[in-house]
Protein backbone atom coordinates (compact mmCIF):
# COMPACT_ATOMS: atom_id res chain seq x y z
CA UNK A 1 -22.24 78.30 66.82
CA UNK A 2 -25.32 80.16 68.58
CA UNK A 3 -26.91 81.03 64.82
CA UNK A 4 -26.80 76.91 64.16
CA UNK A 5 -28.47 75.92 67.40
CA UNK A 6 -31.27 78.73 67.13
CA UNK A 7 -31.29 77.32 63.29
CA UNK A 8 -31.61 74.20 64.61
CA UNK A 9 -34.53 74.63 67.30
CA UNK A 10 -36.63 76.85 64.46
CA UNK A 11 -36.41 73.54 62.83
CA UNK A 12 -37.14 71.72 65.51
CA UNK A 13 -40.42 73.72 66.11
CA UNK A 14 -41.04 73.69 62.72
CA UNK A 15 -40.89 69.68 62.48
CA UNK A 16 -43.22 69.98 65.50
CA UNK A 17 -45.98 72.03 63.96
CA UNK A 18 -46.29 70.58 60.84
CA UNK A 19 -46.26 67.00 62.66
CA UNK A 20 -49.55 68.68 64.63
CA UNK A 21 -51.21 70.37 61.90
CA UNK A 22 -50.79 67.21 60.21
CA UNK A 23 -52.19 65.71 63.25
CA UNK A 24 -55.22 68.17 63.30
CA UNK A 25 -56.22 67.61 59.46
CA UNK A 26 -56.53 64.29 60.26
CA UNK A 27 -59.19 64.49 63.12
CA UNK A 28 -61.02 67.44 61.77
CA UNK A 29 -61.46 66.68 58.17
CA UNK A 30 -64.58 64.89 57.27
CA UNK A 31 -64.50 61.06 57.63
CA UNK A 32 -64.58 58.40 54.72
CA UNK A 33 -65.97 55.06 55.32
CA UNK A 34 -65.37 52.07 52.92
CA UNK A 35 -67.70 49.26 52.98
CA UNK A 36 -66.49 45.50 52.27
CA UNK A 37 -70.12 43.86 51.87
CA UNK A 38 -69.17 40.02 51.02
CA UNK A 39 -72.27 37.68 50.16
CA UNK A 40 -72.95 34.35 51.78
CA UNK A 41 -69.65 34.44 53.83
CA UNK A 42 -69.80 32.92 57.54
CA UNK A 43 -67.49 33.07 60.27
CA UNK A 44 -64.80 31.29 58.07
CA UNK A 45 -62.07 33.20 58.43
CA UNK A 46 -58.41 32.44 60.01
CA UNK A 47 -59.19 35.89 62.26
CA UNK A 48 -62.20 33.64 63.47
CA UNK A 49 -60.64 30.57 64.28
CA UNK A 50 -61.26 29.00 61.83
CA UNK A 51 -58.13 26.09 61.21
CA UNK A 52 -59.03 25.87 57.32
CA UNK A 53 -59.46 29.41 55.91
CA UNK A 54 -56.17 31.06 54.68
CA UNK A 55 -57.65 34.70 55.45
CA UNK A 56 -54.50 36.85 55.59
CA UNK A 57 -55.77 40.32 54.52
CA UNK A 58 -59.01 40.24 56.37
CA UNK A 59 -57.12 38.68 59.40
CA UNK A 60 -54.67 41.82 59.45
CA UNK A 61 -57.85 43.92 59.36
CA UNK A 62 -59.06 42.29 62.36
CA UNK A 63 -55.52 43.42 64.13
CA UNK A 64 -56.56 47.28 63.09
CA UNK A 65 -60.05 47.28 64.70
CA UNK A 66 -62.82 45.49 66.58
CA UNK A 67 -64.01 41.74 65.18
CA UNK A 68 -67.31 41.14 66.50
CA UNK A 69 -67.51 37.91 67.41
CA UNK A 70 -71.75 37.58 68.13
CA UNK A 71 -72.90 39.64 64.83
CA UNK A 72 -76.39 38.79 63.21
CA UNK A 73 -78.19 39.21 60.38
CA UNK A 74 -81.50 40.19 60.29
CA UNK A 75 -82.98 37.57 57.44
CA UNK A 76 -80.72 34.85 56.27
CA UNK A 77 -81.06 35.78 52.76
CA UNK A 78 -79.85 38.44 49.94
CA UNK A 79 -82.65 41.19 48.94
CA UNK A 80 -84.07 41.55 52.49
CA UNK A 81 -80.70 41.43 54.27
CA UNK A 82 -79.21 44.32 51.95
CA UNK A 83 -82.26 46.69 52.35
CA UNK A 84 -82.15 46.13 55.77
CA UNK A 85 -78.61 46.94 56.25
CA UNK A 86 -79.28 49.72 53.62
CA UNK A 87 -82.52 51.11 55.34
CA UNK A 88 -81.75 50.14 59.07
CA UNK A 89 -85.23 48.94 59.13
CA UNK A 90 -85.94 45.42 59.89
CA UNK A 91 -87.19 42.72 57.23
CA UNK A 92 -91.02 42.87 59.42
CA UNK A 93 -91.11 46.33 59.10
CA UNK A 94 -89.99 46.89 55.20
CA UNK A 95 -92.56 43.55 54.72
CA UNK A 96 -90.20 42.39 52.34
CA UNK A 97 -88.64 38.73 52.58
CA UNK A 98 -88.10 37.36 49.09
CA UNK A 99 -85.22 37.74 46.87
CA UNK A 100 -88.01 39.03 44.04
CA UNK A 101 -89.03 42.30 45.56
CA UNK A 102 -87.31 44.91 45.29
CA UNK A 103 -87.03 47.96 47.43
CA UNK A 104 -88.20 50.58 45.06
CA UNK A 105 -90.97 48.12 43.77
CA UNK A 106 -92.58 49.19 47.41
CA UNK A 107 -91.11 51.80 49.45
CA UNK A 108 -90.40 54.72 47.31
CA UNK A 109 -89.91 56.87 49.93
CA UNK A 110 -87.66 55.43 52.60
CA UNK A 111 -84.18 57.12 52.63
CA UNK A 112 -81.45 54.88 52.17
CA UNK A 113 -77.83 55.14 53.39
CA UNK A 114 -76.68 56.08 50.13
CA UNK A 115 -79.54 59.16 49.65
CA UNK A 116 -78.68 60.34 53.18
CA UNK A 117 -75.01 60.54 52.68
CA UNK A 118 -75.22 62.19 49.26
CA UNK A 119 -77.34 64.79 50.88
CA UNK A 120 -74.75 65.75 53.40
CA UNK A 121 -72.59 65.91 50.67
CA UNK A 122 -70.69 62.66 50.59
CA UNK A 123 -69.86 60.79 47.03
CA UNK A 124 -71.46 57.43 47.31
CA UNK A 125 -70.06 54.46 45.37
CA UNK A 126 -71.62 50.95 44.85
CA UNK A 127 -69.14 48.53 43.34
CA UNK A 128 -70.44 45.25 42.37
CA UNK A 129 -73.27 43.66 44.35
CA UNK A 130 -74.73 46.05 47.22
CA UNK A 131 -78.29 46.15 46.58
CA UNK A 132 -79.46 42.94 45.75
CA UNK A 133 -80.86 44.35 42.72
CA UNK A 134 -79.33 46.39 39.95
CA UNK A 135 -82.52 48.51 39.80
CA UNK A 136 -82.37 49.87 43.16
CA UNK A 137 -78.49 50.48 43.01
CA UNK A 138 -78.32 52.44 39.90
CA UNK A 139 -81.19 54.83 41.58
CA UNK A 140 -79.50 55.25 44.66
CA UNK A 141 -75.64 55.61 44.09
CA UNK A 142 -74.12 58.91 42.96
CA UNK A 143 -71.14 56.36 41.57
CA UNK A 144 -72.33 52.76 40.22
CA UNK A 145 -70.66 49.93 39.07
CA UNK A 146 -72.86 47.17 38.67
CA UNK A 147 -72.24 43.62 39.55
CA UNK A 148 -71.27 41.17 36.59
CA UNK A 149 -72.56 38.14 35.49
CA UNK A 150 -70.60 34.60 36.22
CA UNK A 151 -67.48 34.13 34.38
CA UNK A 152 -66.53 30.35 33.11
CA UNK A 153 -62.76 30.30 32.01
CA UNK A 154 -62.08 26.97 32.24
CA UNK A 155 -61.74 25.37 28.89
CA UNK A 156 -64.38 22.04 29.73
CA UNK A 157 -66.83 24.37 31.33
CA UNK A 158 -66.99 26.74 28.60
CA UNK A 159 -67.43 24.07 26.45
CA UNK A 160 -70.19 22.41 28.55
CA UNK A 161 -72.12 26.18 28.20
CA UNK A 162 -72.09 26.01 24.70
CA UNK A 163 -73.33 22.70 24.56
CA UNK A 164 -75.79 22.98 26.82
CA UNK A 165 -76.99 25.96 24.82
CA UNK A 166 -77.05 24.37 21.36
CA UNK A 167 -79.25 21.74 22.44
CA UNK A 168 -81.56 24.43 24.06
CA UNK A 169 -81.18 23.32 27.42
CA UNK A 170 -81.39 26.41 30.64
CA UNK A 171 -77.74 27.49 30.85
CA UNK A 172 -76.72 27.21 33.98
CA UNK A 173 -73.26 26.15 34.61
CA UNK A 174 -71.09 23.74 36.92
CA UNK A 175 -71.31 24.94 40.58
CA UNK A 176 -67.78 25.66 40.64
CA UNK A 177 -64.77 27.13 38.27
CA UNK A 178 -61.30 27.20 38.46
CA UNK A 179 -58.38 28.64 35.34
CA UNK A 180 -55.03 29.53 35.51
CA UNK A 181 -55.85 32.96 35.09
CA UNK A 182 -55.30 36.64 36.73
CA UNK A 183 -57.72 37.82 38.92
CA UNK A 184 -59.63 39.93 37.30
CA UNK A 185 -60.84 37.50 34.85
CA UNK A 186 -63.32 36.51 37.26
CA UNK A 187 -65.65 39.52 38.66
CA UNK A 188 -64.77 39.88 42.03
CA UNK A 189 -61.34 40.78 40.65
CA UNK A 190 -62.88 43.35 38.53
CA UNK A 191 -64.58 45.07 41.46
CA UNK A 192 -61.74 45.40 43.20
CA UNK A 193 -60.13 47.24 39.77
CA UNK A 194 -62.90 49.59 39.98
CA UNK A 195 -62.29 50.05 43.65
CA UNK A 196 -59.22 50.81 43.50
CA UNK A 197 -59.58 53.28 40.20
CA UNK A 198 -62.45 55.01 42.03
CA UNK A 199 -60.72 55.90 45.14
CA UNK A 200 -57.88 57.29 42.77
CA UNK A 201 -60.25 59.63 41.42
CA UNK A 202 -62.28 60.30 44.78
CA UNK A 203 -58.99 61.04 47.04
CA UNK A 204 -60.03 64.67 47.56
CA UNK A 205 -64.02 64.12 48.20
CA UNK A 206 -65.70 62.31 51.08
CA UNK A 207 -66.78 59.56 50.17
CA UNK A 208 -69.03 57.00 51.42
CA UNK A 209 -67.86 53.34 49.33
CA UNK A 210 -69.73 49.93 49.41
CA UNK A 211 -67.26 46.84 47.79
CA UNK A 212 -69.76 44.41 46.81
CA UNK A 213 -67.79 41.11 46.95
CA UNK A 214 -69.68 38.30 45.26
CA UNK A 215 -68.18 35.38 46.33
CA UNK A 216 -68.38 33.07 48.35
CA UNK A 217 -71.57 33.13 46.77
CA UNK A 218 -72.07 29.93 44.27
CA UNK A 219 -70.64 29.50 41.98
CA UNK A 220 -67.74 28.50 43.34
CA UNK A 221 -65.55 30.37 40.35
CA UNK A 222 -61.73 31.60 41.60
CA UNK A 223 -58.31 31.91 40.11
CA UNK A 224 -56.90 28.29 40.60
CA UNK A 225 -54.16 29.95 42.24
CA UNK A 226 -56.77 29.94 45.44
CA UNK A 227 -57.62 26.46 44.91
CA UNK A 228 -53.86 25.75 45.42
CA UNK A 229 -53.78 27.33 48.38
CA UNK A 230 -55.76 24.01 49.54
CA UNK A 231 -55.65 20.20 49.50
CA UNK A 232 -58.98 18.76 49.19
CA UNK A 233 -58.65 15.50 50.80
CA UNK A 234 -57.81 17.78 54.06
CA UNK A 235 -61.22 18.95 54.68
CA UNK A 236 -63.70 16.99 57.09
CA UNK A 237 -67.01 15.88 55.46
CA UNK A 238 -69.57 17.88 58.17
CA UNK A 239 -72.22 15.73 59.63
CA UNK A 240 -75.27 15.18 57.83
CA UNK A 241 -77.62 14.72 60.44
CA UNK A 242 -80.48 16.72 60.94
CA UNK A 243 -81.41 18.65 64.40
CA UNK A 244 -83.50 16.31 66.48
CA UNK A 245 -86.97 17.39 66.70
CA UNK A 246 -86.74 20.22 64.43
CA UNK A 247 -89.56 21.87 62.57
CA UNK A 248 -90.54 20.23 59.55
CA UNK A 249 -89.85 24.01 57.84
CA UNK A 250 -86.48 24.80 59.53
CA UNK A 251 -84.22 24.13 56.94
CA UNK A 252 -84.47 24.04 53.21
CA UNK A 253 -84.37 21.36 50.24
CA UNK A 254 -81.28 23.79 49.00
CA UNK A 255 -82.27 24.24 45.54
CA UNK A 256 -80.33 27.04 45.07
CA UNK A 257 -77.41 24.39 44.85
CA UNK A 258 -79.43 21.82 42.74
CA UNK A 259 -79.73 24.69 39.51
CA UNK A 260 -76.33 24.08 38.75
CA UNK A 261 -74.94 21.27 36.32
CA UNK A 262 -73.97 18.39 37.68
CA UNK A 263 -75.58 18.59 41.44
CA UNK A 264 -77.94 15.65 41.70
CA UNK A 265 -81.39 16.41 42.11
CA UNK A 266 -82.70 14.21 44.89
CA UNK A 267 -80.60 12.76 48.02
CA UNK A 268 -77.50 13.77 49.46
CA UNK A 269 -74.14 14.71 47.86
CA UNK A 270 -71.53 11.67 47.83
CA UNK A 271 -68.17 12.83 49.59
CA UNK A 272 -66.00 13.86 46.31
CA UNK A 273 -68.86 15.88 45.28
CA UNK A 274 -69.07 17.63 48.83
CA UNK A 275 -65.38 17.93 49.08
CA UNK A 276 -64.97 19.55 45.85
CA UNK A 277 -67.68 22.44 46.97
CA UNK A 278 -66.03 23.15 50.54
CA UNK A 279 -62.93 23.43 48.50
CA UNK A 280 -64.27 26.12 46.16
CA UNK A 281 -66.05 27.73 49.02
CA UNK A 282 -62.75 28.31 50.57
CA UNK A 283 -60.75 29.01 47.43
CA UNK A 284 -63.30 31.72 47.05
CA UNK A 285 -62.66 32.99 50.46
CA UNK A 286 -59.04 33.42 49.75
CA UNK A 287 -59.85 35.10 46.36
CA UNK A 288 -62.01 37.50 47.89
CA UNK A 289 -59.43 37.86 50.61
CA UNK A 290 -56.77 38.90 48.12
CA UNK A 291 -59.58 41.51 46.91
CA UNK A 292 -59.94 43.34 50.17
CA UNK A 293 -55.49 43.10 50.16
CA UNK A 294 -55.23 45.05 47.05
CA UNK A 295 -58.18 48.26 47.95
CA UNK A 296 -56.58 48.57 51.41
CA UNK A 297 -53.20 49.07 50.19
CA UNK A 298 -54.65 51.44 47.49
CA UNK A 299 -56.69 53.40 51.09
CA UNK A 300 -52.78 53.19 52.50
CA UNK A 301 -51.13 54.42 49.41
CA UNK A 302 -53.25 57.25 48.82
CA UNK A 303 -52.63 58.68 52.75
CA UNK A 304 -56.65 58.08 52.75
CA UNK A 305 -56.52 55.40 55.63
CA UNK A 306 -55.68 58.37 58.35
CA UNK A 307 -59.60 59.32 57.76
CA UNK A 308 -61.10 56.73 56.70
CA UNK A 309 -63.08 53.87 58.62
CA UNK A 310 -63.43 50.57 57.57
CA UNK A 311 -66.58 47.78 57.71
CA UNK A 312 -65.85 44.02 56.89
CA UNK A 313 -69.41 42.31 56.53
CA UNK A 314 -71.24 39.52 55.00
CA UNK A 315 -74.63 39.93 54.07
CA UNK A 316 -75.57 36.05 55.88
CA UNK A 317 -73.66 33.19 56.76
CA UNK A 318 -74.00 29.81 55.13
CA UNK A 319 -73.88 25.68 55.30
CA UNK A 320 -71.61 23.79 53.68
CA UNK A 321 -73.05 20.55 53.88
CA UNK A 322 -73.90 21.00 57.77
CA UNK A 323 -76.95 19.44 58.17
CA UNK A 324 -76.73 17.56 54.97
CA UNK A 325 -78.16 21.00 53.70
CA UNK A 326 -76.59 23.89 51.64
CA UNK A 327 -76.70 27.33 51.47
CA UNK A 328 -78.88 29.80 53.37
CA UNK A 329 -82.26 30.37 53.79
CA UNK A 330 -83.12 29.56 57.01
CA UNK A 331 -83.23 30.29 61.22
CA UNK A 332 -80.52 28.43 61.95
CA UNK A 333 -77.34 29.61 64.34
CA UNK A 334 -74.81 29.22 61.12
CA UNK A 335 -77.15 30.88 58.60
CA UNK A 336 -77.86 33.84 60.71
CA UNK A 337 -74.47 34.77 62.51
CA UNK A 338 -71.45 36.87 60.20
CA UNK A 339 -68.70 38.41 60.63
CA UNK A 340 -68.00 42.02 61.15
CA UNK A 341 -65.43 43.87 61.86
CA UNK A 342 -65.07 47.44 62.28
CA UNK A 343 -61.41 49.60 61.91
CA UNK A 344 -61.49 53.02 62.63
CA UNK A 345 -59.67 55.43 60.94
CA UNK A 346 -55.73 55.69 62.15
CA UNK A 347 -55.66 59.83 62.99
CA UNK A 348 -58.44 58.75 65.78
CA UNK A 349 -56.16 58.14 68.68
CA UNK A 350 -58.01 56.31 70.97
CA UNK A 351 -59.03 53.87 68.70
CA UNK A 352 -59.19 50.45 69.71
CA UNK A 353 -56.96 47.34 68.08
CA UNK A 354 -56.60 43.77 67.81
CA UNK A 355 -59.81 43.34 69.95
CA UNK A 356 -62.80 41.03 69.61
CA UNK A 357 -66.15 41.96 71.24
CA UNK A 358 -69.05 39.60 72.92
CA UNK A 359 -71.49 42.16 72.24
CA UNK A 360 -74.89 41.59 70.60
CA UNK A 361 -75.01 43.42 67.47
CA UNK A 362 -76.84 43.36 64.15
CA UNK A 363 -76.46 44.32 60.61
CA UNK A 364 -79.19 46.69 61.00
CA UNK A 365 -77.28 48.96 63.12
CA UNK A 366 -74.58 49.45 60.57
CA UNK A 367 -76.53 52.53 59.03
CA UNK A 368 -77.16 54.11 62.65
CA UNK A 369 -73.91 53.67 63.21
CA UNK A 370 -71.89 54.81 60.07
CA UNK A 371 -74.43 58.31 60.71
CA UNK A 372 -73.09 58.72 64.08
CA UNK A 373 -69.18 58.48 63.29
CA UNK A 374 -70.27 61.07 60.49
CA UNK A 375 -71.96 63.10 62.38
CA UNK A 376 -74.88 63.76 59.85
CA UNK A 377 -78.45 64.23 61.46
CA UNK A 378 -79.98 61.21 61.17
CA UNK A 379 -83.42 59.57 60.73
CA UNK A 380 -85.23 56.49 62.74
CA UNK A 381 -83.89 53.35 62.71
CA UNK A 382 -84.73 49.74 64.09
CA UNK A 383 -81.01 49.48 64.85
CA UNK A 384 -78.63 51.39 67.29
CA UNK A 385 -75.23 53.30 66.85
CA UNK A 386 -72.66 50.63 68.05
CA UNK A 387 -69.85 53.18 68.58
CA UNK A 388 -69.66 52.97 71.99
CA UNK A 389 -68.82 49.32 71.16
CA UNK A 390 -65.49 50.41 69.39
CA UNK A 391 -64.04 52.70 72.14
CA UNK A 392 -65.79 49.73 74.59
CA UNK A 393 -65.82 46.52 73.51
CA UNK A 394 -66.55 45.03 76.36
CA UNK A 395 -69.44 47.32 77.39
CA UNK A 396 -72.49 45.98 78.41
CA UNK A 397 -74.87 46.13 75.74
CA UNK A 398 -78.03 44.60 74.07
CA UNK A 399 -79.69 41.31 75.43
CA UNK A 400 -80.65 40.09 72.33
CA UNK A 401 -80.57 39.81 68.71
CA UNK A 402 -83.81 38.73 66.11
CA UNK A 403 -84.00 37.41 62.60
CA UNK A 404 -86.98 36.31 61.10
CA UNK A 405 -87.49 33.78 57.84
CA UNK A 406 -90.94 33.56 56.54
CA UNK A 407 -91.91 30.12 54.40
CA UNK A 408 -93.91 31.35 52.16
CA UNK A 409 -97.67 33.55 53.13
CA UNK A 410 -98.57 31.63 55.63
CA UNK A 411 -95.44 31.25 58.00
CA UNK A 412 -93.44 33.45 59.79
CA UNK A 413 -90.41 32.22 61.84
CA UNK A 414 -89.15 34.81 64.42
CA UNK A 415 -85.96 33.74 66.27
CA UNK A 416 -83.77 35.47 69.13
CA UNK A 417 -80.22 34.95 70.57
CA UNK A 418 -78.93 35.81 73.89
CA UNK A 419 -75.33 34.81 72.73
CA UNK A 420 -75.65 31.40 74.12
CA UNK A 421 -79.16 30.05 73.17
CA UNK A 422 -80.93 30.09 70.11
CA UNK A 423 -84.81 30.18 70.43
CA UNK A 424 -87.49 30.25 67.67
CA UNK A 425 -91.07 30.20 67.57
CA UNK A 426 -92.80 29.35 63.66
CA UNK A 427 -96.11 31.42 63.95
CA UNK A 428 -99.26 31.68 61.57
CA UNK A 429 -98.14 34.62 59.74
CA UNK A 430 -101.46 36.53 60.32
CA UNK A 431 -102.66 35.06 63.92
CA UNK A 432 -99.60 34.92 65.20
CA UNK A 433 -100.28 31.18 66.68
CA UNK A 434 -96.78 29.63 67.52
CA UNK A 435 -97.21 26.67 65.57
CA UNK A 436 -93.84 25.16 67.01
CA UNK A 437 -90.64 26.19 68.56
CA UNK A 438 -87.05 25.15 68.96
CA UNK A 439 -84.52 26.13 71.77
CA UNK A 440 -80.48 25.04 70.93
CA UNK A 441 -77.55 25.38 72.72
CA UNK A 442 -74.67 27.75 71.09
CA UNK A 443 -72.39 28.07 74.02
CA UNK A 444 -69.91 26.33 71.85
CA UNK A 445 -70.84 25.56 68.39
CA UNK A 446 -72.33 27.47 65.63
CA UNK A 447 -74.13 23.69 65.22
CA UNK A 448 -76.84 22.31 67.67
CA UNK A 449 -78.32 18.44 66.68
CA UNK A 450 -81.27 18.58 69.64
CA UNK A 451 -84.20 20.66 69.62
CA UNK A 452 -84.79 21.27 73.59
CA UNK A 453 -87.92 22.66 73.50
CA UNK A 454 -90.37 21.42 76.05
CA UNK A 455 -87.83 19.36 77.50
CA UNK A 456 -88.58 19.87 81.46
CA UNK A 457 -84.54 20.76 82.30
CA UNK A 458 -84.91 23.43 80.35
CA UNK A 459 -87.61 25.04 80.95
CA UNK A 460 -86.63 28.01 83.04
CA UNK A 461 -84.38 28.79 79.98
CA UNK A 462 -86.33 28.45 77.06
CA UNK A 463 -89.36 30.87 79.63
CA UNK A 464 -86.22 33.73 79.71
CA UNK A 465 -85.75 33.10 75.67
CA UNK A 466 -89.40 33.27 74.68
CA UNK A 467 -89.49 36.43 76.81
CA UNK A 468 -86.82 37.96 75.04
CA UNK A 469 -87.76 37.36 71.67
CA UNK A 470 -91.78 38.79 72.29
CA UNK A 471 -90.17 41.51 73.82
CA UNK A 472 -89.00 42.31 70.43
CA UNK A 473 -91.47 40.59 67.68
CA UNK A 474 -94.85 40.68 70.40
CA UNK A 475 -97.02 38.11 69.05
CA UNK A 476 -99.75 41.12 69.68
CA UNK A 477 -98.41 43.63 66.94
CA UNK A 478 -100.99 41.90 64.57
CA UNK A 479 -100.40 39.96 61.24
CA UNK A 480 -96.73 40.21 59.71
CA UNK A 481 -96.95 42.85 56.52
CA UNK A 482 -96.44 40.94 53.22
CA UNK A 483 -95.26 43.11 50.46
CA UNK A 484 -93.48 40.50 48.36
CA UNK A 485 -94.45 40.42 45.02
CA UNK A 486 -93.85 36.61 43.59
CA UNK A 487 -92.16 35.26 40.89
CA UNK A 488 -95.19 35.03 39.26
CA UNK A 489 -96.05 38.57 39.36
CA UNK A 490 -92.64 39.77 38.27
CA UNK A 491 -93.15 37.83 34.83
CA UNK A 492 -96.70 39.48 34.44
């Protein structure tokens, strides 16, 4: 009887130290991170509130981590977004604000994430879009995938493409796409294939991993499966009408919409029309959605998740007829705010769940931040480590965040949020002479219809905003850097 209970307390003790050393592995081993980097996705997300999206996979992320609920980008648009989250230098300081420059066409020596990481020995992956442009991804990446082209299945729209290309016309196709087919007919699918197959082969190496999801950027092309998911007569047509007193430059004439087939050129969209896009925008939500469901179960699978942290992010948010406009490319509250959230890994036991933070942060302090939970000796950055943020979320932090959007050589708009307000000044781009400004309220909406600027109520508010965004684009630092390189110059 005594030999079986002393055989059964060395087991015991046994169970105990291999439960601890299992325990220590997890916290001392060197830390993954997997990035999901989503383009033109806004706040539209059931973890959000939002009473249309049917987010289940990114919601249950949300339940493992920190959603921050006040996250900006730093230029509502691809190429100059991506470097800066890349970099961790601003768009003002890289100079770089159109989609046709690309990093490596002008900085050849800024260290990226990816270069930093490989250095300290990580393997770095870029799946699908990261970069804006294949030709500073394949450079940069010790692992590359690149993104696809568009895929038509649908029988009518394939047919339209040839059609369109027999009689020599620019083949664009219809703005949106939907076949009874599997997932990975359509790219996003793909990428999360590769994701999934890389992480297979990667399970034993550090790795630093970057999921470029390309929808919900248009077209509108998903598994009708997603579409399914949704009745289209149940979504609201947004209003069409414009801010009040906004600058003639503050929004766009979308014409990233009007390329494709059958968007008219010249007014607004009729409500089918619009109904049919905010349906494919959120099919492509849920497609994406089902994307990020499939690698995370792979990260479970694989025992990875214990080390691993996790970064849902969008690259800009996006209208959807708000406005009467389309797309990005502008100042605005609903072009510039994303979502992010942030999971740590599970063998960190303090970590933080199920929480949303207030907290002012910005996709340019994703690279200071991802260096910090590595612990690799970093470099400077315009952004800050946010890590105090996910033991903390509630802990004090920044007073404001700044985008900028320049329209064209000549104009720069600079904007700043406290969380609340929204105020922008549109300066000469080389005297820095505000040329106007606009001050919203956000206390409630991502949407604001009145521009409140000079309007004598609030004046002692749009003094503390103006104060807050000089503080961090002065009007004195001299004429904003241009390194763009046009359209024009790309052909030559």
């Amino acid at each position: 009887m005594k030999k079986i209970i002393v055989l059964g307390l060395l087991f015991i003790s046994t169970l105990c130290v291999t439960a601890q050393q299992e325990k220590t592995d997890a916290s001392t081993k060197a830390p993954n991170v997997l990035v999901f980097y989503v383009d033109d996705l806004r706040a539209e997300l059931g973890c959000y509130g939002s009473p249309t999206a049917k987010t289940p996979h990114i919601d249950q992320l949300a339940t493992e981590g920190v959603l921050f609920k006040k996250a900006y980008v730093q230029q509502a648009i691809c190429a100059p977004s991506r470097m800066s989250t890349l970099t961790g230098i601003r768009p003002q300081n890289l100079g770089i604000y159109s989609i046709f420059t690309s990093l490596r066409s002008v900085h050849k020596d800024v260290v990226s994430m990816p270069q930093l990481f490989e250095k300290n020995g990580y393997k770095t992956v870029s799946i699908g879009k990261v970069y804006h442009h294949g030709t500073d991804d394949k450079k940069e990446w010790s692992v590359y995938y690149g993104k696809e082209p568009n895929t038509y299945n649908a029988p009518e729209n394939k047919a339209l493409l040839e059609r369109l290309k027999s009689e020599g016309k620019p083949v664009k196709g219809p703005a949106f796409d939907r076949a009874d087919v599997p997932d990975e007919a359509y790219k996003d699918g793909r990428a999360a294939k590769y994701a999934i197959e890389t992480l297979e082969k990667l399970k034993d190496d550090k790795f630093l991993m970057f999921v470029g999801l390309s929808k919900p950027h248009l077209p509108f092309n998903a598994p009708k499966k997603y579409w399914d998911l949704y009745n289209k007569n149940d979504f609201e047509i947004p209003s069409r009408k414009k801010p009040e007193g906004a600058y003639r430059l503050a929004l766009t004439k979308w014409g990233e919409l009007k390329g494709y087939h059958g968007i008219p050129k010249e007014g607004d969209l009729d409500d089918d029309l619009t109904r049919d896009l905010i349906h494919g925008y959120h099919a492509s939500i849920s497609y994406i959605d089902a994307q990020v469901g499939k690698v995370m179960k792979t990260l479970e699978d694989l025992d990875l998740r214990k080390n691993t942290m996790v970064v849902f992010m969008s690259d800009h948010g996006y209208k959807i007829g708000e406005y009467g406009a389309w797309c990005k490319h502008s100042n605005v509250e609903i072009d510039v705010r994303v979502p992010l959230i942030i999971s740590r890994e599970t063998g960190y036991e303090k970590r933080k769940t199920g929480v949303a933070s207030n907290a002012l942060v910005e996709n340019v302090d994703i690279f200071p931040t991802l260096v910090d939970y590595c612990n690799i000796e970093g470099k400077a950055f315009d952004g800050k480590s946010i890590m105090p943020l996910l033991d903390e979320p509630n802990k004090e932090w920044d007073k404001v965040a700044t985008s900028v959007y320049a329209r064209g050589k000549n104009i720069m708009g600079c904007t700043a949020t406290d969380g609340n307000w929204r105020y922008t000044e549109w300066r000469d781009a080389k005297t820095q002479k505000v040329l106007s400004a606009e001050l919203y309220e956000h206390k409630n909406s991502l949407l604001s219809f009145v521009n409140l600027s000079g309007n004598a109520k609030y004046k002692k508010v749009e003094r503390k905003m103006k104060a807050l965004l000089e503080s961090e684009i002065p009007k004195d630092k001299g004429p904003f850097l241009q390194n763009d390189r046009s359209r024009k110059q790309r052909k030559k």
